[in-house]
ModelCIF file with pLDDT and N, C-alpha, C, O atoms, coordinates in Angstrom:
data_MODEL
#
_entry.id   MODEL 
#
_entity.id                         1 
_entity.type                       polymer 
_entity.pdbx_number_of_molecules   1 
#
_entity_poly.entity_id                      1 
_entity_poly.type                           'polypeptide(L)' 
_entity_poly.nstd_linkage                   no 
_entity_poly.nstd_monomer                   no 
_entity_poly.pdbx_seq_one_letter_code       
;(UNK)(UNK)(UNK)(UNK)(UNK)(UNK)(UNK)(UNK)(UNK)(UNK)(UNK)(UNK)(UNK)(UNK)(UNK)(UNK)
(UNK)(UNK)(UNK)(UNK)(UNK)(UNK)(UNK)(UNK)(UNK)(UNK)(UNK)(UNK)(UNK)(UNK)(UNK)(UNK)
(UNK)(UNK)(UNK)(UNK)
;
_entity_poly.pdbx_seq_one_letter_code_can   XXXXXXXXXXXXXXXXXXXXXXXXXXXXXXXXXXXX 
_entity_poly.pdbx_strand_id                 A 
#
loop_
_entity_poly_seq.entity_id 
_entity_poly_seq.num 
_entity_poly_seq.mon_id 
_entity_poly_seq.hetero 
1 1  UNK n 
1 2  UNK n 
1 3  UNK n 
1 4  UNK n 
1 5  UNK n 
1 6  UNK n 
1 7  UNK n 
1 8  UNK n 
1 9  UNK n 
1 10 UNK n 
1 11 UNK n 
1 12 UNK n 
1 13 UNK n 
1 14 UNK n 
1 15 UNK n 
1 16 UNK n 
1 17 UNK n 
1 18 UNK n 
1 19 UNK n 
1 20 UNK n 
1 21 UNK n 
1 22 UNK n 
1 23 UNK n 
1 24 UNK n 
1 25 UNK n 
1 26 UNK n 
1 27 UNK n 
1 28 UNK n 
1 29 UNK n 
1 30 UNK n 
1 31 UNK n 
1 32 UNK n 
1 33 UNK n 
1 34 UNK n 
1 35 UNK n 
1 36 UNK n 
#
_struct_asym.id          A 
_struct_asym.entity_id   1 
#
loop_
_ma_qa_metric.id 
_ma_qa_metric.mode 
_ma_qa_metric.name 
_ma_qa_metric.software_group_id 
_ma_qa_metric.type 
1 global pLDDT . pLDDT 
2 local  pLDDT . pLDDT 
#
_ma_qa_metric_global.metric_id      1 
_ma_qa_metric_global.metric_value   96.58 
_ma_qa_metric_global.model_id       1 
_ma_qa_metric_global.ordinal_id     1 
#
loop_
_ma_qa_metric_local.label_asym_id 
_ma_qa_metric_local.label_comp_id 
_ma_qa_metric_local.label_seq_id 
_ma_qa_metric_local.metric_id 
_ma_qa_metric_local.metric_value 
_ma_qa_metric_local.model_id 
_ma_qa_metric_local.ordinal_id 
A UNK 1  2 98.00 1 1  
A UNK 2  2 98.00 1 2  
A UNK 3  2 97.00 1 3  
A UNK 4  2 97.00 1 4  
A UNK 5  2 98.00 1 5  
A UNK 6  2 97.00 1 6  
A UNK 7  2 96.00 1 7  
A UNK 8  2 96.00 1 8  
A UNK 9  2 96.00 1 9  
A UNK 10 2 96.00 1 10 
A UNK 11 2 96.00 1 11 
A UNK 12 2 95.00 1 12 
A UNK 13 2 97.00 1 13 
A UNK 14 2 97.00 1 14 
A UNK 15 2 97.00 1 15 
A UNK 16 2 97.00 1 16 
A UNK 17 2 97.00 1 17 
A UNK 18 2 97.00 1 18 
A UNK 19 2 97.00 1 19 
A UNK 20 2 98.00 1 20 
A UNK 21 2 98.00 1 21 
A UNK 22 2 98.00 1 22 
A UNK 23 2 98.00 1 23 
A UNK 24 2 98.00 1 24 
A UNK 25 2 98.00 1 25 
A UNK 26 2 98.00 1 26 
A UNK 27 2 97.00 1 27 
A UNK 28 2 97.00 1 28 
A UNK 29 2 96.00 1 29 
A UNK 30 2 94.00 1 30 
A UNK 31 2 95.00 1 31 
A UNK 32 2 96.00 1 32 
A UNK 33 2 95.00 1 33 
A UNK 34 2 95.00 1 34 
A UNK 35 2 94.00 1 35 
A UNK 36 2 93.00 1 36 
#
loop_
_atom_site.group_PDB 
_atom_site.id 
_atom_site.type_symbol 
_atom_site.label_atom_id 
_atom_site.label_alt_id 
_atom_site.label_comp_id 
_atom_site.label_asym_id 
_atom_site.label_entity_id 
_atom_site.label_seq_id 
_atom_site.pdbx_PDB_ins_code 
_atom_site.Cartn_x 
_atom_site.Cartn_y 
_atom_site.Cartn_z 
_atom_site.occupancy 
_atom_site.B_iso_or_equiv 
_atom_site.pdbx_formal_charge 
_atom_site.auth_seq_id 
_atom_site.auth_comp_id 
_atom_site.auth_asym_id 
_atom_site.auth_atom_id 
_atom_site.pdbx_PDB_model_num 
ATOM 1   N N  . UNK A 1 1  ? 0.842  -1.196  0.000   1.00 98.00 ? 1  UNK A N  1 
ATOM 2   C CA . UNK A 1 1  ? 0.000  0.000   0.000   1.00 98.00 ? 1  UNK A CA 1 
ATOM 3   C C  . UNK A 1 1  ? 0.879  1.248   0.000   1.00 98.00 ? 1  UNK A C  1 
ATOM 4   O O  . UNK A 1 1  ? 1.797  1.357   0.812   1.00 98.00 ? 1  UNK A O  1 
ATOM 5   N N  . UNK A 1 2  ? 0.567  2.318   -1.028  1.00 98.00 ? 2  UNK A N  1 
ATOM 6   C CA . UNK A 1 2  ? 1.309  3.506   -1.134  1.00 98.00 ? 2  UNK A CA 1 
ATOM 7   C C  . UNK A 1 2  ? 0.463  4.109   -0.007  1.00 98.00 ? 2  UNK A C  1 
ATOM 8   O O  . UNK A 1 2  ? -0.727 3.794   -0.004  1.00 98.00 ? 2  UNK A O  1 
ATOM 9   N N  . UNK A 1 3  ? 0.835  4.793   0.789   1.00 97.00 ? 3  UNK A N  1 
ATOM 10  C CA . UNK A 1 3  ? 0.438  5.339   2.185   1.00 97.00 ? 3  UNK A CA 1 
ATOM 11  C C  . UNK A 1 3  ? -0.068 7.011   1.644   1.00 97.00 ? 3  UNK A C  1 
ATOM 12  O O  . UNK A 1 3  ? -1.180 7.514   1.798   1.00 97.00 ? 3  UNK A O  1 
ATOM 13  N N  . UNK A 1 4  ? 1.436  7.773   0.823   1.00 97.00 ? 4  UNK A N  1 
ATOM 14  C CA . UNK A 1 4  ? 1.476  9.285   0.638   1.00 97.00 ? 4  UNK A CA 1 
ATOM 15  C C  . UNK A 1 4  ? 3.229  9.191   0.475   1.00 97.00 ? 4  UNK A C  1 
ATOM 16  O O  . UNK A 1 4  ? 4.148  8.704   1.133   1.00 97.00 ? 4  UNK A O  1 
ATOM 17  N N  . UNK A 1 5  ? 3.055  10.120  -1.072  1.00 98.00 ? 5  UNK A N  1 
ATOM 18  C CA . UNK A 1 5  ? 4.740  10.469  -1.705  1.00 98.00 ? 5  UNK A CA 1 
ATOM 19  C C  . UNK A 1 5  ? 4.975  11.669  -0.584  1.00 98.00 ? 5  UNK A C  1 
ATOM 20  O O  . UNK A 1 5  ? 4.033  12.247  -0.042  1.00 98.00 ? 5  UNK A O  1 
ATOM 21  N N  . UNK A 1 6  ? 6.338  11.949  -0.323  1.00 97.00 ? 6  UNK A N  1 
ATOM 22  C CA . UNK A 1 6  ? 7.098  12.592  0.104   1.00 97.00 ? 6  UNK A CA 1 
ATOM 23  C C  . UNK A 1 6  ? 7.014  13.948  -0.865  1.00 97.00 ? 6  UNK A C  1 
ATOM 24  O O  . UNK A 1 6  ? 7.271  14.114  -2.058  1.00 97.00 ? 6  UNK A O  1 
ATOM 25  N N  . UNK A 1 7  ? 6.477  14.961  0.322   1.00 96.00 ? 7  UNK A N  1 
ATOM 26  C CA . UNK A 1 7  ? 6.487  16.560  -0.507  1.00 96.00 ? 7  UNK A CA 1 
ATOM 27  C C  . UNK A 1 7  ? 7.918  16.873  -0.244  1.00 96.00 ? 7  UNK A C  1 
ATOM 28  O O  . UNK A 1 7  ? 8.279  17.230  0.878   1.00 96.00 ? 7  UNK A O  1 
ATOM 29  N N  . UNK A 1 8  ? 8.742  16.752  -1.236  1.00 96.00 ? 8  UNK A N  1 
ATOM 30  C CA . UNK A 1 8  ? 10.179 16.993  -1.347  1.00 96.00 ? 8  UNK A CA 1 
ATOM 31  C C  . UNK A 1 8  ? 10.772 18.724  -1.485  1.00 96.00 ? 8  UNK A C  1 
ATOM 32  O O  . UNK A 1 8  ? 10.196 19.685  -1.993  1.00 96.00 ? 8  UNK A O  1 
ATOM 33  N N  . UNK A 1 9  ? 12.057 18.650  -0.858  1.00 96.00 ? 9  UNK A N  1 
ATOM 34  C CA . UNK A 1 9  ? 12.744 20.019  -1.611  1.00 96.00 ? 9  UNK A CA 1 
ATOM 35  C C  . UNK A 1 9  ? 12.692 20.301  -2.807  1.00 96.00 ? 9  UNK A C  1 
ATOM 36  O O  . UNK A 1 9  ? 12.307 21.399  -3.208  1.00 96.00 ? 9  UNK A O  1 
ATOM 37  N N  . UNK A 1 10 ? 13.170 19.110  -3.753  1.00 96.00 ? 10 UNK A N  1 
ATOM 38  C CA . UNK A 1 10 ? 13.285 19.011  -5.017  1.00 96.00 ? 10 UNK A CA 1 
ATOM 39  C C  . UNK A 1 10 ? 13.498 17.702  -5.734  1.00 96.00 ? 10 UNK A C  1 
ATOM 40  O O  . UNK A 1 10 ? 12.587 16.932  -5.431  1.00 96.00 ? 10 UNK A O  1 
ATOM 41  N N  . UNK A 1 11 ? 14.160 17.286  -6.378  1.00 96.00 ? 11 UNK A N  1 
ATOM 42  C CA . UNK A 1 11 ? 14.038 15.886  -7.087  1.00 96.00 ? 11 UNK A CA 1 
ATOM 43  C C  . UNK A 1 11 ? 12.640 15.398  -7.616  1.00 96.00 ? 11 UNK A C  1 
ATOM 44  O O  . UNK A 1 11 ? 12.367 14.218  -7.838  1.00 96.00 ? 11 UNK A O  1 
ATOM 45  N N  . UNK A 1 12 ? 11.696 16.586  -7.806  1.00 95.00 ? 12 UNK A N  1 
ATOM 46  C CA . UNK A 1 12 ? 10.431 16.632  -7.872  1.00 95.00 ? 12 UNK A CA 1 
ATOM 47  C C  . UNK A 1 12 ? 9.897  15.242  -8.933  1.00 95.00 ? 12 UNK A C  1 
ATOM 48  O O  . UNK A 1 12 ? 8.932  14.487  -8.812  1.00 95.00 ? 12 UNK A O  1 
ATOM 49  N N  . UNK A 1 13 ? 10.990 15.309  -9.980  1.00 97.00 ? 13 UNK A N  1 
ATOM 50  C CA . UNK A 1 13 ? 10.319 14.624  -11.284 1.00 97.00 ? 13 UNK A CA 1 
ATOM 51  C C  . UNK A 1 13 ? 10.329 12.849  -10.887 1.00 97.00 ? 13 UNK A C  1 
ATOM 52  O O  . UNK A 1 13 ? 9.798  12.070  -11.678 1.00 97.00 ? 13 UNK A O  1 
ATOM 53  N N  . UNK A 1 14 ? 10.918 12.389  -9.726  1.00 97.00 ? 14 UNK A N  1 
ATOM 54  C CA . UNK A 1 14 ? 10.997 10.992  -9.131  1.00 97.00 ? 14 UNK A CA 1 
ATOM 55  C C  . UNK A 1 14 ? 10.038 10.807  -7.809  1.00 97.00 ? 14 UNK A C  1 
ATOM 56  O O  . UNK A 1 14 ? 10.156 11.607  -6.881  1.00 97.00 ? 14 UNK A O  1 
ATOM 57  N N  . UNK A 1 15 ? 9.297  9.973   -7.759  1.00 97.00 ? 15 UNK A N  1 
ATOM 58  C CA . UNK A 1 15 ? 8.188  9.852   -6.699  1.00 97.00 ? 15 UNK A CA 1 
ATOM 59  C C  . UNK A 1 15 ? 9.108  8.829   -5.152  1.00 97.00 ? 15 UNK A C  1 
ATOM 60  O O  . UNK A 1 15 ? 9.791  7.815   -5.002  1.00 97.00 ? 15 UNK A O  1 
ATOM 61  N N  . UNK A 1 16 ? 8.801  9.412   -4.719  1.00 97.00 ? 16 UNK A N  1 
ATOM 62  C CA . UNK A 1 16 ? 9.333  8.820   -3.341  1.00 97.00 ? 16 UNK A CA 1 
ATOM 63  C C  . UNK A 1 16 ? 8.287  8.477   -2.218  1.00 97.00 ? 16 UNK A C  1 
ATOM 64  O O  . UNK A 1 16 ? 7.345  9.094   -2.715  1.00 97.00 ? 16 UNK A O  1 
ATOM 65  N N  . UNK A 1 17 ? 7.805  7.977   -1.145  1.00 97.00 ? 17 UNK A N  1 
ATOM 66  C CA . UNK A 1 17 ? 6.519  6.959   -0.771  1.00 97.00 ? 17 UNK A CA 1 
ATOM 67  C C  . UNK A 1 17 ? 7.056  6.279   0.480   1.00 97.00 ? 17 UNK A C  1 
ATOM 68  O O  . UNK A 1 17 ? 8.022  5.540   0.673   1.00 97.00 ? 17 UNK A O  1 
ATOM 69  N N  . UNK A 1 18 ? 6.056  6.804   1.303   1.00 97.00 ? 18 UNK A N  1 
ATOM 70  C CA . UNK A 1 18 ? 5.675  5.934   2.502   1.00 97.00 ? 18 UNK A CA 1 
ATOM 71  C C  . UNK A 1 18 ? 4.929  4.497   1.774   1.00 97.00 ? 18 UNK A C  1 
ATOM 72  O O  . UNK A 1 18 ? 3.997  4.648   0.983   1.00 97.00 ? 18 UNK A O  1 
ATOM 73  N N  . UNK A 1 19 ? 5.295  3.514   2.030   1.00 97.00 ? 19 UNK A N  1 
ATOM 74  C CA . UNK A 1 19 ? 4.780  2.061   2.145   1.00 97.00 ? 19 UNK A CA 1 
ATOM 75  C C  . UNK A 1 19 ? 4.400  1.382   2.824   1.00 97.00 ? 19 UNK A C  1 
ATOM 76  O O  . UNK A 1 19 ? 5.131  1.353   3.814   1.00 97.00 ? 19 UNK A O  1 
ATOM 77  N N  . UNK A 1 20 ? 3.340  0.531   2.926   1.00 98.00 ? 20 UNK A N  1 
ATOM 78  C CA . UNK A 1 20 ? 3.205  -0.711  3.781   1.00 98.00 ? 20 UNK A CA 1 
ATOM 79  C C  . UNK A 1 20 ? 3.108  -1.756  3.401   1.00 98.00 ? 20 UNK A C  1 
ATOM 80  O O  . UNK A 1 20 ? 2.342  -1.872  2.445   1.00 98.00 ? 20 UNK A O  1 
ATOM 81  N N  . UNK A 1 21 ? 3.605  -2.687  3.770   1.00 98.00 ? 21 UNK A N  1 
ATOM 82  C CA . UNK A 1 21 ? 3.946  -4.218  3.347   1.00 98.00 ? 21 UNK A CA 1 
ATOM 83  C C  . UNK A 1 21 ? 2.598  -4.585  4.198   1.00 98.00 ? 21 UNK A C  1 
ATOM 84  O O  . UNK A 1 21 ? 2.601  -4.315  5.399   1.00 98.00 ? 21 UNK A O  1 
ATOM 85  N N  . UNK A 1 22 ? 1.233  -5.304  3.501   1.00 98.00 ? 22 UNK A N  1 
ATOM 86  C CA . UNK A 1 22 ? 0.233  -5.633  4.364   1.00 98.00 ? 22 UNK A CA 1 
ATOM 87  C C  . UNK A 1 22 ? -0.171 -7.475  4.082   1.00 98.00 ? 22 UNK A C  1 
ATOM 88  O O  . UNK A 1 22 ? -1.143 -8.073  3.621   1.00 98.00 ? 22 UNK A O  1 
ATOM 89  N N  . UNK A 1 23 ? 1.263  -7.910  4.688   1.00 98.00 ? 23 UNK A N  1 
ATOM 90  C CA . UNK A 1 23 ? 1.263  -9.183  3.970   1.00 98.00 ? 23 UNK A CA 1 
ATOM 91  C C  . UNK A 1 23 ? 1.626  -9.434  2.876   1.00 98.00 ? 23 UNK A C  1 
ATOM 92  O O  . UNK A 1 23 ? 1.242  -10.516 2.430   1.00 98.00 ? 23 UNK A O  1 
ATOM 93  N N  . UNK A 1 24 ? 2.526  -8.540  1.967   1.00 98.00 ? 24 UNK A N  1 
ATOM 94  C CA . UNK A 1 24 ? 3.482  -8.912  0.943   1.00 98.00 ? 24 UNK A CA 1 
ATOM 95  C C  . UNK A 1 24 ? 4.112  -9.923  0.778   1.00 98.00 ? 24 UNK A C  1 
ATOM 96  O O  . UNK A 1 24 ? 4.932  -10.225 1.646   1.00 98.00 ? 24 UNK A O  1 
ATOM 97  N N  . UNK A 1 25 ? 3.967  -10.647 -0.208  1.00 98.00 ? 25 UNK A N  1 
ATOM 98  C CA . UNK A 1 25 ? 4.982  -11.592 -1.061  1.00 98.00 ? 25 UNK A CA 1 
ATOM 99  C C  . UNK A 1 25 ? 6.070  -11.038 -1.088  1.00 98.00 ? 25 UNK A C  1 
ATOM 100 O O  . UNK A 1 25 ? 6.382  -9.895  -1.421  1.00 98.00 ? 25 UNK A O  1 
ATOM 101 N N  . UNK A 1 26 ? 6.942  -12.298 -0.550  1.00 98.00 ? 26 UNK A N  1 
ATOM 102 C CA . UNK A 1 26 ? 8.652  -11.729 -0.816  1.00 98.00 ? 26 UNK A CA 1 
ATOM 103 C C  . UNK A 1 26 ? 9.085  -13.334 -1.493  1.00 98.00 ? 26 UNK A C  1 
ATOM 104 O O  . UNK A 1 26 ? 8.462  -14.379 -1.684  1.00 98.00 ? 26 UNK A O  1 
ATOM 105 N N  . UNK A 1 27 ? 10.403 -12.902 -1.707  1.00 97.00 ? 27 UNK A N  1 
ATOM 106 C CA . UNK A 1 27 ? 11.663 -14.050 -2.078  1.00 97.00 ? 27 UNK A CA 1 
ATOM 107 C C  . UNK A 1 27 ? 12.573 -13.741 -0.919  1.00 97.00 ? 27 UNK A C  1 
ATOM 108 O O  . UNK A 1 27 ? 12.909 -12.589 -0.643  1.00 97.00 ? 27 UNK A O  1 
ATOM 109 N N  . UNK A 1 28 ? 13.015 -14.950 -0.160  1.00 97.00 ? 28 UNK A N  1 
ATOM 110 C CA . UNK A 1 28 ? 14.188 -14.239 0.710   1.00 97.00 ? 28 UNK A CA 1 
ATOM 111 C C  . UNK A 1 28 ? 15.601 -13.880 -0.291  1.00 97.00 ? 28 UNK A C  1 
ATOM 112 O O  . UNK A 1 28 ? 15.729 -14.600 -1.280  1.00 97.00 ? 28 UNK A O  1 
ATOM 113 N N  . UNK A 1 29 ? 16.444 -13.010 -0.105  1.00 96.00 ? 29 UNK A N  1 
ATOM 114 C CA . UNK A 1 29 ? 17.856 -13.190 -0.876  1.00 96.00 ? 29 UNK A CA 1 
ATOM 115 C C  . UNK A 1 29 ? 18.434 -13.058 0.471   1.00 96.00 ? 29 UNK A C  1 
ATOM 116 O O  . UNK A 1 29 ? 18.078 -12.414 1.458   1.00 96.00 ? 29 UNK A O  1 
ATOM 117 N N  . UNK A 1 30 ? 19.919 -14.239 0.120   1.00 94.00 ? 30 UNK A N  1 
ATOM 118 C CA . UNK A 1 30 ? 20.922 -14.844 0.768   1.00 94.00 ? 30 UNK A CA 1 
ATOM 119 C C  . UNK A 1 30 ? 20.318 -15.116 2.098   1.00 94.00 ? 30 UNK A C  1 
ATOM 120 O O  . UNK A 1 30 ? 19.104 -15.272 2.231   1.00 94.00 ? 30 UNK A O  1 
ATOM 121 N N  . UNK A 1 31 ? 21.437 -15.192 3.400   1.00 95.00 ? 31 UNK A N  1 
ATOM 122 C CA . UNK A 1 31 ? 21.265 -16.077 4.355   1.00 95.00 ? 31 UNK A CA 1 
ATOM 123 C C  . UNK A 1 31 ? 20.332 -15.360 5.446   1.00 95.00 ? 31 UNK A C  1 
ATOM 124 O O  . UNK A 1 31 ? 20.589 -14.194 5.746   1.00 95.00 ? 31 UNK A O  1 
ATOM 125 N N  . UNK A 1 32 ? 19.164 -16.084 6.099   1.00 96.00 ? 32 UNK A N  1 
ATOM 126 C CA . UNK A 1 32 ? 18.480 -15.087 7.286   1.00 96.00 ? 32 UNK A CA 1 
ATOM 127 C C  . UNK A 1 32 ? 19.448 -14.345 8.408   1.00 96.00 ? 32 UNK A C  1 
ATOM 128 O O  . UNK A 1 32 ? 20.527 -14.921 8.547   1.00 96.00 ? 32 UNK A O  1 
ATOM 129 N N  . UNK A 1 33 ? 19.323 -13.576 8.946   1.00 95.00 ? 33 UNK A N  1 
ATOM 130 C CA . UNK A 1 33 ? 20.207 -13.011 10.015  1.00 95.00 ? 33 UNK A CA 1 
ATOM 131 C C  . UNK A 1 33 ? 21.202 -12.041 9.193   1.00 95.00 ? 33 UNK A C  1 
ATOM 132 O O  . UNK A 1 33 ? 21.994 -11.332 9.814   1.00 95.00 ? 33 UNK A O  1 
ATOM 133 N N  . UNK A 1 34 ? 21.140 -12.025 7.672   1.00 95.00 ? 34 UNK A N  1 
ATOM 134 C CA . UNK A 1 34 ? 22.381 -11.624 7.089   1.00 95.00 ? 34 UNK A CA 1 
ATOM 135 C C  . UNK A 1 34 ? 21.979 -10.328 6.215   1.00 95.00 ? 34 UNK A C  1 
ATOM 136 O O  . UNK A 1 34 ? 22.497 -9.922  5.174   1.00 95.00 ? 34 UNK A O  1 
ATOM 137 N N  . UNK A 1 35 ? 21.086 -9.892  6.824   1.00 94.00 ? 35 UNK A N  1 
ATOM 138 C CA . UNK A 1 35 ? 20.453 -8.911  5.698   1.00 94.00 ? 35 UNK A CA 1 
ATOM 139 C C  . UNK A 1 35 ? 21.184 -7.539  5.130   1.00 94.00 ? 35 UNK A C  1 
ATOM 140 O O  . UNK A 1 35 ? 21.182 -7.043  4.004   1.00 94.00 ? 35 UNK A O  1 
ATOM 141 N N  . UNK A 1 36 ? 21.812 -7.128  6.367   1.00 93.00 ? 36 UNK A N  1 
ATOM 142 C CA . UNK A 1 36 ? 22.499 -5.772  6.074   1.00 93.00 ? 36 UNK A CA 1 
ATOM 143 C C  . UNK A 1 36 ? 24.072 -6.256  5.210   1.00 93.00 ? 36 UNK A C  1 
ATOM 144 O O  . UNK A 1 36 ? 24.862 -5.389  4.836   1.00 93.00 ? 36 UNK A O  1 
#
């Protein structure tokens, strides 16, 4: 769920967005615990 874009300084022409994952489908990538 797009929540509301970010009223920015500038970079106007790229949309940026609060999100919520409300039970999203994922794929894990690589190992759990290892995310960062």
């Amino acid at each position: 769920a797009l929540m509301r874009l970010k009223d920015k300084l500038g970079n106007r022409a790229n949309a940026s967005a609060e999100i919520e994952y409300q039970g999203a489908f994922a794929h894990r990538l690589g190992e759990e615990g290892r995310g960062i």
